[in-house]
Protein backbone atom coordinates (compact mmCIF):
# COMPACT_ATOMS: atom_id res chain seq x y z
CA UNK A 1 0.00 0.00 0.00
CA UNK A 2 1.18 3.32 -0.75
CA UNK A 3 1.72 6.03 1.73
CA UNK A 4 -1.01 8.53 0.25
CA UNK A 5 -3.37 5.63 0.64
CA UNK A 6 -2.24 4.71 3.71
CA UNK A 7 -2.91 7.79 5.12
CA UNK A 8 -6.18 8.14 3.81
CA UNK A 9 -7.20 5.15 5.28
CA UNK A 10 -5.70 6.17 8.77
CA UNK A 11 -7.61 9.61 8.48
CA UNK A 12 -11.11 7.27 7.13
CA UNK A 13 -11.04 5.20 10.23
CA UNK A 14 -10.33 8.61 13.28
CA UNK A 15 -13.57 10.47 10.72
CA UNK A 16 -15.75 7.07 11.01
CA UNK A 17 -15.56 6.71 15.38
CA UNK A 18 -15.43 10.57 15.45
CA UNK A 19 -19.04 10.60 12.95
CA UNK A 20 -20.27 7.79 14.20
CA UNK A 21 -20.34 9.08 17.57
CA UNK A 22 -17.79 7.59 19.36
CA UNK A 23 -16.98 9.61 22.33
CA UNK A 24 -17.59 9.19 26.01
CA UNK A 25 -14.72 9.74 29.06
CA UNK A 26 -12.86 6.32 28.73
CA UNK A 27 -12.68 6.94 24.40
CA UNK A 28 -11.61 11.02 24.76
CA UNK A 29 -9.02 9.28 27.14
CA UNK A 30 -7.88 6.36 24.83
CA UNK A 31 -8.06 9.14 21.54
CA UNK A 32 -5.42 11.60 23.60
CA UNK A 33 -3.28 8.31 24.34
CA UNK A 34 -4.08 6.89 20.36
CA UNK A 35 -2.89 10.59 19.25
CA UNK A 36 0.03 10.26 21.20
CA UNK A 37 1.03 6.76 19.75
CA UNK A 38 0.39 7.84 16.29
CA UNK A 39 2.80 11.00 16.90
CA UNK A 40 5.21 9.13 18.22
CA UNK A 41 5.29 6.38 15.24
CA UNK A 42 8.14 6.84 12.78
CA UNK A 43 5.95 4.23 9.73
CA UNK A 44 2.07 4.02 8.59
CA UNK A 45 2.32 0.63 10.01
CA UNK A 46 2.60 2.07 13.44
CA UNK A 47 0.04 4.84 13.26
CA UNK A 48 -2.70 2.20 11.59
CA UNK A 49 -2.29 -0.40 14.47
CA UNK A 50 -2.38 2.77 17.02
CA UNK A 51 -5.64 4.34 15.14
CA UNK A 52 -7.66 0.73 14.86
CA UNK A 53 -6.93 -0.59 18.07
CA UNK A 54 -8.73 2.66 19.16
CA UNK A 55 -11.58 2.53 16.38
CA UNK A 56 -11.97 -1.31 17.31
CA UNK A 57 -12.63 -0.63 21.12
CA UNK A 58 -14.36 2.60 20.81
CA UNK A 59 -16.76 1.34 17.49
CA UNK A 60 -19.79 1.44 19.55
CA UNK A 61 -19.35 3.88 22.42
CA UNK A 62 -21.31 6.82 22.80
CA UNK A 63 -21.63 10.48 24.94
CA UNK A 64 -21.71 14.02 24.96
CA UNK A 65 -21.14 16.22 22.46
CA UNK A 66 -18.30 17.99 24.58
CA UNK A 67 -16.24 14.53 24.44
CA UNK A 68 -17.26 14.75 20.57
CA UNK A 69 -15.26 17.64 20.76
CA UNK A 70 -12.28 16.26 22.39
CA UNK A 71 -11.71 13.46 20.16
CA UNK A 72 -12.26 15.70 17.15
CA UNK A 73 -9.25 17.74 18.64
CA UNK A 74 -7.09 14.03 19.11
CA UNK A 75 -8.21 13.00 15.30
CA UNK A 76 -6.44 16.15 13.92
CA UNK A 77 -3.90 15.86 16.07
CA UNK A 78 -3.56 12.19 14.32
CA UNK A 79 -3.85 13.74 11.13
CA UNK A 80 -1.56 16.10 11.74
CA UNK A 81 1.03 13.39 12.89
CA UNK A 82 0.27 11.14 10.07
CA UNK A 83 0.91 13.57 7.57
CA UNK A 84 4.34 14.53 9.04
CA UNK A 85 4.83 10.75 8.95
CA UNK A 86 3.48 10.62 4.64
CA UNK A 87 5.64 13.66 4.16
CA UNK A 88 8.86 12.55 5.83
CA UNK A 89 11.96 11.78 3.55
CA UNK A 90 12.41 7.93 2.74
CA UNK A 91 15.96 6.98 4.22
CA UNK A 92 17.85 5.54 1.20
CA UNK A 93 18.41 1.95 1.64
CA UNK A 94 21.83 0.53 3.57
CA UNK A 95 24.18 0.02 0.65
CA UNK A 96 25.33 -3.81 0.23
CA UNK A 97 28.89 -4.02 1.21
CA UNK A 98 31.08 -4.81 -2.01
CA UNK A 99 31.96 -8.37 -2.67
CA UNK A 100 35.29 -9.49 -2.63
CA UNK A 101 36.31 -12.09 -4.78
């Protein structure tokens, strides 16, 4: 998968729990701590695991529209943080060490 799709499908999944009104204390708590994870991932790998172990727990939860709010402000934070991750220069691969006959 490529990284422009990957990150679409990281910013899909934090829009579908935020939308589909996932929010209550325990999910604005596990979005701060998801938003952390995903900021502190250096791969896409990393912030997908971090961003559907949260969707996966949260799926069905429910509240106000003040912890609504809160995990809106942990998605973009995601978003933000995935998007540094999309836009970060690929290291160039080790070179093989020369053969020797």
């Amino acid at each position: 998968m490529n990284r422009l799709a990957a990150a679409a499908l990281l910013s899909f999944a934090c829009f579908a729990c935020f939308a589909g009104g996932c929010a209550n204390p325990a999910a604005v708590k596990d979005a701060d701590e998801a938003a952390d994870k995903v900021c502190a991932c250096k791969d896409l790998l990393c912030a997908k695991n971090a961003v559907e172990a949260f969707a996966t727990k949260h799926k069905d939860a429910t509240g106000t529209s003040s912890d609504k709010a809160k995990i809106g402000a942990a998605t973009k934070r995601i978003q933000s943080c995935t998007a540094n991750i999309v836009l970060a220069p690929t290291p160039a691969p080790t070179p093989a060490p020369p053969v020797t006959p």
